[in-house]
C-alpha atoms as a PDB file:
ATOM      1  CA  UNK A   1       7.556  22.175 -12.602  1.00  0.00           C
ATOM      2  CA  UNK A   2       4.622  23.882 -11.501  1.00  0.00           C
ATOM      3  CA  UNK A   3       4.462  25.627  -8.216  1.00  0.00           C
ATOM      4  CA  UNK A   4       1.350  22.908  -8.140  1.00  0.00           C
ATOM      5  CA  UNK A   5       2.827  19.812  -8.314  1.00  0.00           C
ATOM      6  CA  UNK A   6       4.896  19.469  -5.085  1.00  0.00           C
ATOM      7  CA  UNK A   7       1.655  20.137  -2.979  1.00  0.00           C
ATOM      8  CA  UNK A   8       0.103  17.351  -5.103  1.00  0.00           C
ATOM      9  CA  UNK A   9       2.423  15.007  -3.996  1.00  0.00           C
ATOM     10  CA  UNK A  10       2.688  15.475  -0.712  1.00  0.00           C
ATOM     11  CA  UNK A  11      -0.941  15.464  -0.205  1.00  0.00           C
ATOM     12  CA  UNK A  12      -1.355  12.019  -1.724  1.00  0.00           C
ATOM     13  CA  UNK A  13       1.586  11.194   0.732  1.00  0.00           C
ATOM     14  CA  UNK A  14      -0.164  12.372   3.355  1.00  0.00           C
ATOM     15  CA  UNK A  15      -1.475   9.083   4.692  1.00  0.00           C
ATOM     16  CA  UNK A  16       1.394   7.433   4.484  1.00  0.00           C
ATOM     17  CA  UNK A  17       2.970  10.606   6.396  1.00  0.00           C
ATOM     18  CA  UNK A  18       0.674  10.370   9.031  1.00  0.00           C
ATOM     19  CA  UNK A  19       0.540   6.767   9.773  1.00  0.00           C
ATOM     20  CA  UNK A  20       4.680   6.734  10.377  1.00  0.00           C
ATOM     21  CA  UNK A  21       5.106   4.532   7.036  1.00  0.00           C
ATOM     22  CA  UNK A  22       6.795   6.862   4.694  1.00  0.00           C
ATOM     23  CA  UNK A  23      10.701   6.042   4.536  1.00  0.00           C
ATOM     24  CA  UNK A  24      13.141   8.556   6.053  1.00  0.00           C
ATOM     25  CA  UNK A  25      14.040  10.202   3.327  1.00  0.00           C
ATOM     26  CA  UNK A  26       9.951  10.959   1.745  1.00  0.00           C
ATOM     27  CA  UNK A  27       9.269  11.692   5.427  1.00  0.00           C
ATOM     28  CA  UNK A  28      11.756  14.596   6.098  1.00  0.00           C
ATOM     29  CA  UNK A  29      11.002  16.187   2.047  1.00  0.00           C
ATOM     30  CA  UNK A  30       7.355  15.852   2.954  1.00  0.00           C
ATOM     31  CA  UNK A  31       7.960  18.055   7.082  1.00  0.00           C
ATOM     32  CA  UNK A  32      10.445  20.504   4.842  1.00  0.00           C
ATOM     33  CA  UNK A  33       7.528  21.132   2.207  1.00  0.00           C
ATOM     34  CA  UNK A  34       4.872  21.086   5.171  1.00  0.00           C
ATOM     35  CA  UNK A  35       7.110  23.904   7.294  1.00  0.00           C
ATOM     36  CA  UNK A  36       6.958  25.882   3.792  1.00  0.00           C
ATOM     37  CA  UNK A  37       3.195  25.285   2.703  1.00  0.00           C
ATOM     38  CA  UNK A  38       0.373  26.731   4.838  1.00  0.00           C
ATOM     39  CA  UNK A  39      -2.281  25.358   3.065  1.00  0.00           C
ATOM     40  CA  UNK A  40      -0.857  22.054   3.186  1.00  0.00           C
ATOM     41  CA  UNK A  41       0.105  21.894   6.760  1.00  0.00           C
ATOM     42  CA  UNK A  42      -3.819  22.730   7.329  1.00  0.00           C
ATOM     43  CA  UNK A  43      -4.654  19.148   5.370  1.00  0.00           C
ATOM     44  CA  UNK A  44      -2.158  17.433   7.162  1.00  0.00           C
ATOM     45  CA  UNK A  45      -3.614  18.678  10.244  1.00  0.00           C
ATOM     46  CA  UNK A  46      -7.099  17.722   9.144  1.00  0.00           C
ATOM     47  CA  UNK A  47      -5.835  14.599   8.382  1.00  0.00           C
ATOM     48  CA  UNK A  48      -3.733  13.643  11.784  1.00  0.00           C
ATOM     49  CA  UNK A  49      -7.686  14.555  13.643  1.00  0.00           C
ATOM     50  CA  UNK A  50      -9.642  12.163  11.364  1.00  0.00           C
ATOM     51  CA  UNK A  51      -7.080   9.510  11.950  1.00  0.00           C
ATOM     52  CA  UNK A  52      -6.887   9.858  15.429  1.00  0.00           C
ATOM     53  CA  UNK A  53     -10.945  10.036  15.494  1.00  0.00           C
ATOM     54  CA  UNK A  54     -10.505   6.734  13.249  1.00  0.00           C
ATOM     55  CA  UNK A  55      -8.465   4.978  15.961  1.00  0.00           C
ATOM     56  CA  UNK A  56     -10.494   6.226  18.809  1.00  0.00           C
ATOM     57  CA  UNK A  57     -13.549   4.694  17.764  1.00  0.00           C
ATOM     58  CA  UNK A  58     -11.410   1.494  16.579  1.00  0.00           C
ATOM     59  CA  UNK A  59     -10.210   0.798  19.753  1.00  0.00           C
ATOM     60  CA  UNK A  60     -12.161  -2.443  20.698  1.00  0.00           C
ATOM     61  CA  UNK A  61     -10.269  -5.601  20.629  1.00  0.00           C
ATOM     62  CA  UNK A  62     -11.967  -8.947  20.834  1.00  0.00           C
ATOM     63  CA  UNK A  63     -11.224 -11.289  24.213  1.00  0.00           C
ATOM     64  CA  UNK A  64      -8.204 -13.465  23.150  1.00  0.00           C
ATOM     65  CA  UNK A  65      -6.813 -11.334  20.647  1.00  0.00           C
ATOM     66  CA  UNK A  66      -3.441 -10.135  22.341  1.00  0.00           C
ATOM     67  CA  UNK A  67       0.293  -9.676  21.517  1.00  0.00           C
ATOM     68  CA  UNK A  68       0.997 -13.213  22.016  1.00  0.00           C
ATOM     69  CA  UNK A  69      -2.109 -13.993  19.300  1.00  0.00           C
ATOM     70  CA  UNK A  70      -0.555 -11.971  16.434  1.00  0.00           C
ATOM     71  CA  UNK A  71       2.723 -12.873  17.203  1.00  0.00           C
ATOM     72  CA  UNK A  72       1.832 -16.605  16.963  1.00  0.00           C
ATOM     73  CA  UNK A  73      -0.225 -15.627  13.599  1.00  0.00           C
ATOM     74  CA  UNK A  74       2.688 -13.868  12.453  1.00  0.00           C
ATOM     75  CA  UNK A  75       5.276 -17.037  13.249  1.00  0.00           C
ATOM     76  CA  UNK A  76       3.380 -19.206  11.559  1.00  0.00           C
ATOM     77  CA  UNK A  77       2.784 -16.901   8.149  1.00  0.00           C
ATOM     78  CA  UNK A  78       6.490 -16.566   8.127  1.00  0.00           C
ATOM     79  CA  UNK A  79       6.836 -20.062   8.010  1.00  0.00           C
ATOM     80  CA  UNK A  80       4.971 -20.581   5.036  1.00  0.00           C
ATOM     81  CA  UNK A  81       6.159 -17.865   3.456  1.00  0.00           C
ATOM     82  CA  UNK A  82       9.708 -19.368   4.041  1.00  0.00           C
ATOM     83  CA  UNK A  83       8.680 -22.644   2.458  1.00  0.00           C
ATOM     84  CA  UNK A  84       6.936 -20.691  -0.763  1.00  0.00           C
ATOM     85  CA  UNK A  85       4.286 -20.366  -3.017  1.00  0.00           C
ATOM     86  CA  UNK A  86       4.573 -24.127  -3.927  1.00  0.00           C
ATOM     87  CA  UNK A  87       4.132 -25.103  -0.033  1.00  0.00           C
ATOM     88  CA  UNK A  88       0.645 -22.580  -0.187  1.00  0.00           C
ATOM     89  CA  UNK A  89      -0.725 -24.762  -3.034  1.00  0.00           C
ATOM     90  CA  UNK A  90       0.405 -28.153  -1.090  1.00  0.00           C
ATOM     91  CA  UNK A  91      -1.995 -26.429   2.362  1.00  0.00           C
ATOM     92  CA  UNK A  92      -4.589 -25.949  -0.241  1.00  0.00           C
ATOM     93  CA  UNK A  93      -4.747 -22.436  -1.138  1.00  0.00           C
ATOM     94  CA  UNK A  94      -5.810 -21.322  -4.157  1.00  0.00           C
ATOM     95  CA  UNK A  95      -4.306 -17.835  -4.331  1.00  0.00           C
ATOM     96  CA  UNK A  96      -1.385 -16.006  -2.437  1.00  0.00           C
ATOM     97  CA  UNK A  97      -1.323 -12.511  -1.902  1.00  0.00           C
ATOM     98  CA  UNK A  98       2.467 -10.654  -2.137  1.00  0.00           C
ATOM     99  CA  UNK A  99       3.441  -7.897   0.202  1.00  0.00           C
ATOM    100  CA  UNK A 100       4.278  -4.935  -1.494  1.00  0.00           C
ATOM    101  CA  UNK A 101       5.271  -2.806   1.404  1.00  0.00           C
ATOM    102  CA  UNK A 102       9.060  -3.079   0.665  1.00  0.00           C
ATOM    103  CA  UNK A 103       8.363  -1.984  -2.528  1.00  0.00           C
ATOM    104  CA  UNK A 104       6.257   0.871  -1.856  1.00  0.00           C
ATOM    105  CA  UNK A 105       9.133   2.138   0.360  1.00  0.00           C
ATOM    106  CA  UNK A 106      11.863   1.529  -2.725  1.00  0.00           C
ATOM    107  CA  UNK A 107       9.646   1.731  -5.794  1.00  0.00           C
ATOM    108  CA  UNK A 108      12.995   3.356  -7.592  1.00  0.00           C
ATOM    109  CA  UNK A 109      14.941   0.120  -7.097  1.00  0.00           C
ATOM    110  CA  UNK A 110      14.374  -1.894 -10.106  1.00  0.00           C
ATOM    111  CA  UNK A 111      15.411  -5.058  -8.456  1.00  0.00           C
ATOM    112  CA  UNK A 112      12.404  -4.651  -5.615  1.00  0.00           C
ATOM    113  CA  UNK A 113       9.837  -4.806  -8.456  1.00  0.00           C
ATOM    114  CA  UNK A 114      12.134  -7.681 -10.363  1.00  0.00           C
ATOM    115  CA  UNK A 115      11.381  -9.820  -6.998  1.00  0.00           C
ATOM    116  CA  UNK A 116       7.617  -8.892  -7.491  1.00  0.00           C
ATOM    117  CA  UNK A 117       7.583  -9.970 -10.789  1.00  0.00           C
ATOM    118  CA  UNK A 118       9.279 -13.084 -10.500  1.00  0.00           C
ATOM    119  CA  UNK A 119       7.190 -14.248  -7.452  1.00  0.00           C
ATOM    120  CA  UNK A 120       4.047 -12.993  -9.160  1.00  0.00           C
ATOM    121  CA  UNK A 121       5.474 -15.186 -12.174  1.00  0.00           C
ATOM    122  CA  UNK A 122       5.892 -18.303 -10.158  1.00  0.00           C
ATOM    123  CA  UNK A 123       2.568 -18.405  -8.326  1.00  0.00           C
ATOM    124  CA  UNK A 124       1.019 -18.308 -11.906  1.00  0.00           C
ATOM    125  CA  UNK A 125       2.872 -21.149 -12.755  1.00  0.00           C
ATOM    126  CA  UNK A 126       1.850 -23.056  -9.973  1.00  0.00           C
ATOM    127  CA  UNK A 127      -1.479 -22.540 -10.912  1.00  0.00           C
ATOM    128  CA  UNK A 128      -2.352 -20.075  -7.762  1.00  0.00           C
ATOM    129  CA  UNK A 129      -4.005 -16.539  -7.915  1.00  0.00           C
ATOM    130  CA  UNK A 130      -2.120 -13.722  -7.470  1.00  0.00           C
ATOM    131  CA  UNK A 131      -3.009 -10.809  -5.704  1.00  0.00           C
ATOM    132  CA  UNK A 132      -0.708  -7.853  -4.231  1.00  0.00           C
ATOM    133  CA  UNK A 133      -1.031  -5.058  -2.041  1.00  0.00           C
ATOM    134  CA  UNK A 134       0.319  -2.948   0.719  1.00  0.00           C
ATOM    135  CA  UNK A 135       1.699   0.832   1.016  1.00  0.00           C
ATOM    136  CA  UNK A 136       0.229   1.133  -2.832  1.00  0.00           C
ATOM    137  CA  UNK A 137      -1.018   4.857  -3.893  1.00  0.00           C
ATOM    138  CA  UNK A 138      -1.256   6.211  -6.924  1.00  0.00           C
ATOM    139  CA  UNK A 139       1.928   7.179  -7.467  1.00  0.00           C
ATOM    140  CA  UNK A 140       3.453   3.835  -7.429  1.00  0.00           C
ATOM    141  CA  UNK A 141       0.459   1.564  -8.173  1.00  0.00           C
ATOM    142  CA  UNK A 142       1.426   1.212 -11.871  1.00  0.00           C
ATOM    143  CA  UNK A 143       4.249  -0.642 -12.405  1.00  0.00           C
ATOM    144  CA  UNK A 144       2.509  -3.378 -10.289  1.00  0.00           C
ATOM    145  CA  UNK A 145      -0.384  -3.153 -11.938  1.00  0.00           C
ATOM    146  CA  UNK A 146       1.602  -4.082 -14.907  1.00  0.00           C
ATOM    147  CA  UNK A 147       2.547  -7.176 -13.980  1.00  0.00           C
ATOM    148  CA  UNK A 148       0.412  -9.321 -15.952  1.00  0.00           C
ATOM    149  CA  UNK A 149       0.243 -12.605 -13.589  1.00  0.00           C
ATOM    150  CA  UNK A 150      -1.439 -10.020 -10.614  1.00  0.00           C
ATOM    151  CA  UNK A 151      -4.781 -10.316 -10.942  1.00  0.00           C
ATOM    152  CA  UNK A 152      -6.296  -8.390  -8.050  1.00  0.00           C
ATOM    153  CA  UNK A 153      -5.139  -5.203  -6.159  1.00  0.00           C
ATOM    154  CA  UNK A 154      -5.641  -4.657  -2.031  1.00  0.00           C
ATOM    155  CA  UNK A 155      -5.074  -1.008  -1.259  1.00  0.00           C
ATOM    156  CA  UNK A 156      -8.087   0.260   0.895  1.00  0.00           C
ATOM    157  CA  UNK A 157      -5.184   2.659   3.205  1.00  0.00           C
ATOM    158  CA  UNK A 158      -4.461   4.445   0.597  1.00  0.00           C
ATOM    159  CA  UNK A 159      -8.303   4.711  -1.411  1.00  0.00           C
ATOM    160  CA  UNK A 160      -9.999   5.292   2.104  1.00  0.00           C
ATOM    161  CA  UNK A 161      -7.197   8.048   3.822  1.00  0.00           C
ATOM    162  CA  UNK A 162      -8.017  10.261  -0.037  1.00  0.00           C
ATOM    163  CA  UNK A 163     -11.557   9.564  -0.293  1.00  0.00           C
ATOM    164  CA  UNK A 164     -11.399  11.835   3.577  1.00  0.00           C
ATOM    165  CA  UNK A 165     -10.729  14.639   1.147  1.00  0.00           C
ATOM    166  CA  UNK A 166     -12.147  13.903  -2.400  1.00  0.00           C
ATOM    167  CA  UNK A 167     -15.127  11.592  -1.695  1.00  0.00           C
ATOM    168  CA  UNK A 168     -14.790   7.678  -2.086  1.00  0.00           C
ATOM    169  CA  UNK A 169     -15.960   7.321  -5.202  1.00  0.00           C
ATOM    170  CA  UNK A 170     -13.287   9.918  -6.341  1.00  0.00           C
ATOM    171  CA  UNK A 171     -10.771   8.091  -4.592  1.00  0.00           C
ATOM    172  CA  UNK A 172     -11.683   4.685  -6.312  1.00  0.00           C
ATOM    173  CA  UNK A 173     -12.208   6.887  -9.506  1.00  0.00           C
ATOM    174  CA  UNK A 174      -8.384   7.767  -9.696  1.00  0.00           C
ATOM    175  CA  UNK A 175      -6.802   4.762  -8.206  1.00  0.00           C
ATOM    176  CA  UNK A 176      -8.596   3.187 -10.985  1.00  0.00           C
ATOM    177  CA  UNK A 177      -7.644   5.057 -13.630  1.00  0.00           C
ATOM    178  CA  UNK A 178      -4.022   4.775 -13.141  1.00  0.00           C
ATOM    179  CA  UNK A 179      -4.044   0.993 -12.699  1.00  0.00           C
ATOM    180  CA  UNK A 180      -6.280   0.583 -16.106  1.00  0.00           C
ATOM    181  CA  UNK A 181      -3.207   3.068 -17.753  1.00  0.00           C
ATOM    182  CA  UNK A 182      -0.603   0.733 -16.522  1.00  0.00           C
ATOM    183  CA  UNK A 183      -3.058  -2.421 -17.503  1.00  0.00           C
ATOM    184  CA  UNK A 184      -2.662  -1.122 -21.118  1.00  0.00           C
ATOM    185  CA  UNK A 185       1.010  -0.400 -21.268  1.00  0.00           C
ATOM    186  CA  UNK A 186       2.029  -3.695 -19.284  1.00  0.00           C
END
């Protein structure tokens, strides 16, 4: 392995790093690399400013829109989530949209992207759209892009948090090419 690659991947962990959502294990190989690589700890640093600067000037909130307003959202979500895909095309939906945060923390665990697959499977069936997204990069994008029934992709964290250091259309540029890769294989 080149002397390259690790700093590769933990810049494109990086935003995951800084925004607290890398599991324990990623987390504490990415702060053992970053103790080691100077020129890395610099990006991360860079990157920790422009998404504090991000949050800053995000820090409106809307009258009305409190704890007790997402925590009623997220009640009710979780109820139709518990009562399935076939209960979103009874309320009239016309696509549903699976989480993939779990996993983009456990992308090694074959049965995590078996549950994606057979959910993505079943909304198909029903006749709904499927989309995914959530904690995707580039270095786990592909197997769900693979999965034929997913038809579209959310993962602006991860395309926005790169394009800080390569440009957006970069970002979107890569992202892209490794979900057209998978496209082909899957």
């Amino acid at each position: 392995m080149s002397a390259l690659r690790p700093c590769a991947r933990v810049r494109e962990q990086l935003p995951l790093f800084v925004g607290g959502d890398l599991p324990d294990q990623a987390a504490r190989t990415v702060r053992e690399h970053l103790r080691r690589c100077a020129p890395c700890r610099v990006l991360a640093s860079d990157h920790l400013q422009a998404v504090r600067a991000l949050h800053r000037a995000g820090e409106f909130v809307p009258a009305g829109v409190d704890d007790a307003f997402f925590d009623e959202l997220h009640h009710g979500v979780m109820a139709a989530v518990a009562s399935g895909p076939s209960r979103s095309r009874d309320l009239g939906a016309v696509a549903i949209e699976l989480h993939t945060g779990r996993y983009a923390h456990h992308s090694n665990e074959p049965a995590v992207l078996r549950a994606l697959e057979d959910a993505a499977h079943h909304g198909r069936e029903i006749g709904l759209a499927v989309h995914a997204g959530h904690g995707l990069t580039t270095h786990n994008v592909g197997p769900v892009a693979a999965i034929a029934e997913i038809e579209e992709l959310n993962i602006g964290h991860s395309i926005v948090s790169r394009a800080v250091f390569v440009g957006l259309a970069e970002a979107v540029r890569e992202m892209r090419a490794v979900m057209d890769v998978a496209r082909t294989r899957g």
